[in-house]
N, C-alpha and C. Protein backbone atom coordinates (compact mmCIF):
# COMPACT_ATOMS: atom_id res chain seq x y z
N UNK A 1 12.21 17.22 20.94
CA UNK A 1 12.94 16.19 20.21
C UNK A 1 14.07 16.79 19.38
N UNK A 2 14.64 17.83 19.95
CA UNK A 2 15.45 18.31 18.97
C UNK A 2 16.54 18.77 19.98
N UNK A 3 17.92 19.08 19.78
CA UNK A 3 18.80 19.85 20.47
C UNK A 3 19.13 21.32 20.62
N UNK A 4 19.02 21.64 22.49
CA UNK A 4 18.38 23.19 22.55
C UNK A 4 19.40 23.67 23.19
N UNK A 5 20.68 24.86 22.87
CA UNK A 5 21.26 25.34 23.32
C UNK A 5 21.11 25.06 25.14
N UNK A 6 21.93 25.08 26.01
CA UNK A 6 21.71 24.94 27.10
C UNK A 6 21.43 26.38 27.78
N UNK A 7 22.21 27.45 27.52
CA UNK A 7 21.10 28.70 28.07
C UNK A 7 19.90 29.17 27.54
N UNK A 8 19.55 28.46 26.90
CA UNK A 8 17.56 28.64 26.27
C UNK A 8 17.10 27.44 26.81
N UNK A 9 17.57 26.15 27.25
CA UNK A 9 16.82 24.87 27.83
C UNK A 9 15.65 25.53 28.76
N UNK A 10 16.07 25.84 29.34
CA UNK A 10 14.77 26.22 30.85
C UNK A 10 13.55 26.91 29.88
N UNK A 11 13.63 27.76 29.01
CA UNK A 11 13.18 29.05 28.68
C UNK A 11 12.00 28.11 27.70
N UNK A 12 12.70 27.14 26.50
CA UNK A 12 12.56 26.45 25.77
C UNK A 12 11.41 25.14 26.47
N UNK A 13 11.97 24.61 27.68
CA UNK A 13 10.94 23.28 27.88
C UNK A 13 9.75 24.27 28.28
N UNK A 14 9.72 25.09 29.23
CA UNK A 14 8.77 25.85 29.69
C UNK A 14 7.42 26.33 28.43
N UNK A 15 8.32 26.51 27.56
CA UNK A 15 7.42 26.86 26.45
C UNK A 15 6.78 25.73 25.80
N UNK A 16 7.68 24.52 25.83
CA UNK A 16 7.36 23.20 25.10
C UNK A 16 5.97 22.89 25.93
N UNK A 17 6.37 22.79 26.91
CA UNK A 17 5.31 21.91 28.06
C UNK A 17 3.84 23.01 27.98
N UNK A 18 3.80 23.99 27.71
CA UNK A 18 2.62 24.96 27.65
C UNK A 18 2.08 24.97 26.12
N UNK A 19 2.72 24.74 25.28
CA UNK A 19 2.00 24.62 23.75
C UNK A 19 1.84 23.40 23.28
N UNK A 20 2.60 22.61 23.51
CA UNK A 20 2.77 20.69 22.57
C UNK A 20 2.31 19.86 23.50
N UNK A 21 1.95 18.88 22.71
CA UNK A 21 1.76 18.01 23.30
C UNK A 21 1.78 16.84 22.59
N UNK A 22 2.56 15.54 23.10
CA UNK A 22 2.70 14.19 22.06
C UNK A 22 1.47 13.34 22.21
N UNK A 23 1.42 13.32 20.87
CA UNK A 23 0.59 12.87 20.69
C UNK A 23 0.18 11.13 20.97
N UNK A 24 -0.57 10.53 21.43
CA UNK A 24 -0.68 9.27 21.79
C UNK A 24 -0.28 8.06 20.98
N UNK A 25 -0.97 8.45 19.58
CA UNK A 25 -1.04 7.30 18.83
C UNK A 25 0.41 7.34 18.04
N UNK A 26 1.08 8.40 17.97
CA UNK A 26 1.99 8.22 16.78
C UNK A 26 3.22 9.06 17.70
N UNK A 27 2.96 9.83 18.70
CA UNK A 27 3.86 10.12 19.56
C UNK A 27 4.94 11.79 18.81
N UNK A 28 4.52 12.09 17.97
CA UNK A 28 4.83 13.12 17.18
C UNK A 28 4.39 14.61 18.07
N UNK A 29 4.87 15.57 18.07
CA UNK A 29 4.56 16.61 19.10
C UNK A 29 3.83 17.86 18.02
N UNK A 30 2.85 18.14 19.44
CA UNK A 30 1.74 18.80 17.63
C UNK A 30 1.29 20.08 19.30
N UNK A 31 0.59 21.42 18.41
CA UNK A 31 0.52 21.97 19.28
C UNK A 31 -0.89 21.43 19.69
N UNK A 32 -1.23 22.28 21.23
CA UNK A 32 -1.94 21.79 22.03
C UNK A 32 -3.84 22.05 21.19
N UNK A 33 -3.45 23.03 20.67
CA UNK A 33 -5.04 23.86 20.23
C UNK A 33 -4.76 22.82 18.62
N UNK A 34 -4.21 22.41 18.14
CA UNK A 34 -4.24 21.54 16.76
C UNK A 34 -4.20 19.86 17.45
N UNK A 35 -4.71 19.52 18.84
CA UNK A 35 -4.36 17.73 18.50
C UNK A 35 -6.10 17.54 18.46
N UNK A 36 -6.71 17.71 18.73
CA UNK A 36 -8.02 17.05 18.38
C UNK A 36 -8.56 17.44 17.08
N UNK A 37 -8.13 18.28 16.06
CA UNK A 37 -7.57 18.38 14.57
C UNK A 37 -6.99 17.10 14.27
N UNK A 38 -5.89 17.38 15.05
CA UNK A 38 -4.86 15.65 14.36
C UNK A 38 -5.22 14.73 14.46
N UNK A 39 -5.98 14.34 15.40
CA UNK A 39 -6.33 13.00 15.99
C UNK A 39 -7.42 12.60 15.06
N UNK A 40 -8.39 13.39 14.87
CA UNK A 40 -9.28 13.23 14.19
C UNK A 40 -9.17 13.24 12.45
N UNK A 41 -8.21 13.85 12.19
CA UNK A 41 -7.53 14.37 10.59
C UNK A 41 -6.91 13.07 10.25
N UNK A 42 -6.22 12.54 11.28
CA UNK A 42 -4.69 11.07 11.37
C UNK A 42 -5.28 10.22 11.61
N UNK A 43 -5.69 9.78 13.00
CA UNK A 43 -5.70 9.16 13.73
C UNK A 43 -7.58 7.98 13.46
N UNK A 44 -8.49 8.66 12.87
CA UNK A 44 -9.39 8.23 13.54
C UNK A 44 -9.33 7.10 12.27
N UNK A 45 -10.56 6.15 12.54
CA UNK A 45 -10.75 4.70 12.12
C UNK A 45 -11.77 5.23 10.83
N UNK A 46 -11.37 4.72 9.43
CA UNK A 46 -12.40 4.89 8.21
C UNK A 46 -12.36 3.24 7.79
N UNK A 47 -13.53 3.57 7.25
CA UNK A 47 -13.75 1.52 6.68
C UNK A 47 -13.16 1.99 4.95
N UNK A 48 -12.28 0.84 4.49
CA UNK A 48 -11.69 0.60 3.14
C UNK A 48 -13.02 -0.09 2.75
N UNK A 49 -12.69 0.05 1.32
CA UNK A 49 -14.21 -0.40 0.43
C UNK A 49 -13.81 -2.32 0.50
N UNK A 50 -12.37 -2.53 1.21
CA UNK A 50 -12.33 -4.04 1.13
C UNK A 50 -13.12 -4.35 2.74
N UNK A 51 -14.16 -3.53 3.53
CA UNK A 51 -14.56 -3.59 4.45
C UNK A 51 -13.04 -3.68 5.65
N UNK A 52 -12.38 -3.68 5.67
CA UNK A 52 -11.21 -3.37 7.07
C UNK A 52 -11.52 -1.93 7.24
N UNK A 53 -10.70 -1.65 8.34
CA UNK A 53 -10.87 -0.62 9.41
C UNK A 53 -9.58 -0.46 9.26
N UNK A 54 -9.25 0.90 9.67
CA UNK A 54 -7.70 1.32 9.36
C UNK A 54 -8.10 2.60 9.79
N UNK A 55 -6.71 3.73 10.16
CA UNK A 55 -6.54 4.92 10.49
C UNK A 55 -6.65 5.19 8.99
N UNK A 56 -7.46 6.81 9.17
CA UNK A 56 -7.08 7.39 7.90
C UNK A 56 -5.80 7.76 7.39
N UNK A 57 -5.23 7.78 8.12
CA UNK A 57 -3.94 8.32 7.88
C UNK A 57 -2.54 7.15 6.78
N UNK A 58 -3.19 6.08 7.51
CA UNK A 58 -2.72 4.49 7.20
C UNK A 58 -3.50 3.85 5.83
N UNK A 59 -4.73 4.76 5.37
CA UNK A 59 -5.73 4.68 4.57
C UNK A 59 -5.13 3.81 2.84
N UNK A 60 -4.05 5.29 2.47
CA UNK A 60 -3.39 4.94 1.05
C UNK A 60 -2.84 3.97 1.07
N UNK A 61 -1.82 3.77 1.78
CA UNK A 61 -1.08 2.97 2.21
C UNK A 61 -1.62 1.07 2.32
N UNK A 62 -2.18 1.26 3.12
CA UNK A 62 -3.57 0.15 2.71
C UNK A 62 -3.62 -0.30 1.71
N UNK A 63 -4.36 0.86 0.80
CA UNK A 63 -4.88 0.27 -0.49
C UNK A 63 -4.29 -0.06 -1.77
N UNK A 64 -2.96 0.53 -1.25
CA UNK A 64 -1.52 0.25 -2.61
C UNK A 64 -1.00 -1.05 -2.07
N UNK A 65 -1.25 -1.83 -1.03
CA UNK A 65 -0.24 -2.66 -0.94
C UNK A 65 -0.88 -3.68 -0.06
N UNK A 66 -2.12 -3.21 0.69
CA UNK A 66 -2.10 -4.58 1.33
C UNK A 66 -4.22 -4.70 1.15
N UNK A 67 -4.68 -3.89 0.40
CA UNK A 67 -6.28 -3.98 -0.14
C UNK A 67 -6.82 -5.50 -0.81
N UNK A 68 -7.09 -6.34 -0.63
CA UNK A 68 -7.68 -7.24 -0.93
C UNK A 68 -8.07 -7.07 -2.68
N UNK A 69 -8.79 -5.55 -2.49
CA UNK A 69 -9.21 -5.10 -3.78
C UNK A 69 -8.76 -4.39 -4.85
N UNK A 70 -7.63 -3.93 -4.39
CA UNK A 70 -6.32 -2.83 -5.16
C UNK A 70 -6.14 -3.57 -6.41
N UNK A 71 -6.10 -3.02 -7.39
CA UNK A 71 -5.54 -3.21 -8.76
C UNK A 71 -4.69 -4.34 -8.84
N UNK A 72 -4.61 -4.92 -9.40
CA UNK A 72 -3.75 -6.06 -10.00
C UNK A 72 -4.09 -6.26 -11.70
N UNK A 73 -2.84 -6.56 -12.38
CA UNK A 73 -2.41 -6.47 -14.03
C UNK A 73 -1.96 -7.99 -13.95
N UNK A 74 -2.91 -8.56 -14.84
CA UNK A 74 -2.74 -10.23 -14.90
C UNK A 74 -1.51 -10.45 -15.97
N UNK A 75 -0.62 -11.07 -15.56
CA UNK A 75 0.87 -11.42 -16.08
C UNK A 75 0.58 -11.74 -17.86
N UNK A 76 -0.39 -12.35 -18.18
CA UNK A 76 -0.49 -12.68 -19.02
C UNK A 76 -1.19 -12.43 -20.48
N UNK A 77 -2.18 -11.21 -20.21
CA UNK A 77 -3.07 -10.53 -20.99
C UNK A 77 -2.80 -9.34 -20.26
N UNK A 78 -2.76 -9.15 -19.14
CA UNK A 78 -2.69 -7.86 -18.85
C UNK A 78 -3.43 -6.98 -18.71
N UNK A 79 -4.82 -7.72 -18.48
CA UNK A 79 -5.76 -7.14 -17.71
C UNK A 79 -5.89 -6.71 -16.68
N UNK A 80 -6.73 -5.90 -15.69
CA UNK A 80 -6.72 -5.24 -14.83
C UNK A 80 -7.69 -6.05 -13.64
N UNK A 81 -7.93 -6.29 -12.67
CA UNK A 81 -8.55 -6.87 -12.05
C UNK A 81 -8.38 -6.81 -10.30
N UNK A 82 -9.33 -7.11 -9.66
CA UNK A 82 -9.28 -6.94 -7.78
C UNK A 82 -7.96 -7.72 -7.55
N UNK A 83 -6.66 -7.58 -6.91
CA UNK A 83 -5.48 -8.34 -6.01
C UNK A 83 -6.43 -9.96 -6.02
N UNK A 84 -7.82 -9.91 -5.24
CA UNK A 84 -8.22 -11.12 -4.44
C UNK A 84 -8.61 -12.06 -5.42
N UNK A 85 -8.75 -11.47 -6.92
CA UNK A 85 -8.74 -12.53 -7.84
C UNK A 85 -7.94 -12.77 -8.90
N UNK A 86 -6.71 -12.67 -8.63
CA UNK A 86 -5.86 -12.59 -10.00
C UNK A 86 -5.29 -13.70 -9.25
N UNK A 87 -5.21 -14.51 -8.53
CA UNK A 87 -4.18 -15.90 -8.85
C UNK A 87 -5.27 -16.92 -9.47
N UNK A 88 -6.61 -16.59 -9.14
CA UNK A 88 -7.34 -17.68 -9.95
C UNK A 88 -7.46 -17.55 -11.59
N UNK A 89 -7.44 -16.10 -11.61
CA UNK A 89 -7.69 -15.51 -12.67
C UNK A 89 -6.69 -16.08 -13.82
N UNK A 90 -4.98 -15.99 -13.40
CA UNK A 90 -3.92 -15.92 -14.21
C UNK A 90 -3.67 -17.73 -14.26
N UNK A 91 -4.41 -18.49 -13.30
CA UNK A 91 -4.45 -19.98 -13.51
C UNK A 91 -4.85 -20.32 -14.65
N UNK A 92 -6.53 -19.89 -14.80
CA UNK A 92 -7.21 -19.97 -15.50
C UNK A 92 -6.32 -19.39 -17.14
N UNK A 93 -6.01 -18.12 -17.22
CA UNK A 93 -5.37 -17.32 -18.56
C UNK A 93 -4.46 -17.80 -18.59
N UNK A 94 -3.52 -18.33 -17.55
CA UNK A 94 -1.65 -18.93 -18.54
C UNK A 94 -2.43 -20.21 -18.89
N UNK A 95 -3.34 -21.02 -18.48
CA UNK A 95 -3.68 -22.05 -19.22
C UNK A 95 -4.57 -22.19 -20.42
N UNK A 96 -4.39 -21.65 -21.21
CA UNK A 96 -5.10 -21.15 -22.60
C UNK A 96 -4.15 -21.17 -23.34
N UNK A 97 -4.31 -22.09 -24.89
CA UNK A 97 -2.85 -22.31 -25.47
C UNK A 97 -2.96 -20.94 -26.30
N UNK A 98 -1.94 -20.64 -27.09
CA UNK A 98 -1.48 -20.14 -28.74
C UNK A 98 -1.01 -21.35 -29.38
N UNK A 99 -0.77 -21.12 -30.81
CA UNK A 99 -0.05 -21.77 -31.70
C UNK A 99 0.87 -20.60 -31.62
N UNK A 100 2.03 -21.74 -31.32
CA UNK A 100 3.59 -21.12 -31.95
C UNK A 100 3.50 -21.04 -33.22
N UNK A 101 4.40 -19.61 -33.72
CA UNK A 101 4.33 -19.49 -35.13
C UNK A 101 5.41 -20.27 -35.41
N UNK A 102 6.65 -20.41 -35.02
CA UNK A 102 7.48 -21.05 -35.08
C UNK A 102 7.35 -22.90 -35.81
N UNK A 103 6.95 -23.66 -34.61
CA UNK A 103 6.60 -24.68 -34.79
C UNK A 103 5.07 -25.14 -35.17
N UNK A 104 4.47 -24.48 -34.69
CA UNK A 104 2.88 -24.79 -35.04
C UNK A 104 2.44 -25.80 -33.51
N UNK A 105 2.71 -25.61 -32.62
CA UNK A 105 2.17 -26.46 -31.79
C UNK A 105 1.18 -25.76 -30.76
N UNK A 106 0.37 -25.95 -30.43
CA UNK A 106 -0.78 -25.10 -29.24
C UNK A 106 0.74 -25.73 -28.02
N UNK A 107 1.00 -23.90 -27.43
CA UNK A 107 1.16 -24.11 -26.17
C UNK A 107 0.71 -23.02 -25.08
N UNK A 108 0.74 -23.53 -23.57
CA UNK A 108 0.08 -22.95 -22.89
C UNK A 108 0.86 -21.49 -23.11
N UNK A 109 -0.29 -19.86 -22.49
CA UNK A 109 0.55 -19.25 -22.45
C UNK A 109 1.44 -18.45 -21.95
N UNK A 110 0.87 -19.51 -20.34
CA UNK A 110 1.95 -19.38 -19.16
C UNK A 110 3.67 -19.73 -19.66
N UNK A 111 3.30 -20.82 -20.27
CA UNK A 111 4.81 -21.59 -21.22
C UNK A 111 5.27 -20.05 -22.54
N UNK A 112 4.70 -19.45 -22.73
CA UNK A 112 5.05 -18.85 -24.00
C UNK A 112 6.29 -17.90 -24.00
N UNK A 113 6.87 -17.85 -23.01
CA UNK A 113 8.18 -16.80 -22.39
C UNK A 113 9.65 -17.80 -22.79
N UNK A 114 9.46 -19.00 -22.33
CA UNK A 114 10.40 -20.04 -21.71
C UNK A 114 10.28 -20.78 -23.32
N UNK A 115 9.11 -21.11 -24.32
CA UNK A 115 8.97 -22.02 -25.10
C UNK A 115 9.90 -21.61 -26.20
N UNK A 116 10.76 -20.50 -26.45
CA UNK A 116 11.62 -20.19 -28.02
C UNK A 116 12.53 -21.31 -27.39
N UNK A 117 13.27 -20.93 -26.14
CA UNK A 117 14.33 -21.76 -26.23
C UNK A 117 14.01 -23.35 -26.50
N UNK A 118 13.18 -24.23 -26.15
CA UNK A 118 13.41 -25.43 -27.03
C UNK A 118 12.45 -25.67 -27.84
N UNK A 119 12.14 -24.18 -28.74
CA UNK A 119 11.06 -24.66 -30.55
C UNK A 119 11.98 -24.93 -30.91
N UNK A 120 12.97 -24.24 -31.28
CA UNK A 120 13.69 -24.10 -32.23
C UNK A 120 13.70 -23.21 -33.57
């Protein structure tokens, strides 16, 4: 995958084709005595604690961004909690009033960002 002088080409694939080999799943060229290392290191299937199946390799990746169970910081207190329950969670918490110090009125404190501009 790379560009090989043309009087080393012959010399060069000859050598390619006897040590590498691409690899199936990801197609990356790895030597021949390291792919059942890789395959098994990259490639093979681990269960996430959200029960899915995924390559290890695909593992982190997973769990920062698409884990059911990955961290989530509720908008509103700012608690910490599983991804799979923070929209019920932050329903439940922006709907919980304060009193404005301002005016004195209980408002929600989903509203409490947006509410200076018309207390007054």
């Amino acid at each position: 995958k790379k560009d090989i002088p043309v009087p080393n080409f012959t010399i060069h694939e000859i050598h390619c084709s006897r040590n590498l080999e691409v690899c199936r799943y990801c197609n990356e060229s790895i030597p021949k005595s390291e792919m059942k290392n890789h395959i098994e290191s990259e490639h093979v299937q681990v269960t996430c604690k959200c029960g899915m199946k995924v390559e290890k390799s695909l593992l982190e990746d997973h769990e920062a961004s698409a884990c059911p169970l990955r961290p989530a910081v509720c908008q509103h207190c700012d608690i910490q909690l599983p991804f799979n329950k923070l929209q019920d969670h932050e329903s439940y918490c922006g709907a919980r009033t304060e009193i404005c110090s301002g005016c004195g009125l209980n408002i929600m404190v989903k509203d409490l960002k947006e509410h200076p501009r018309v207390c007054g």
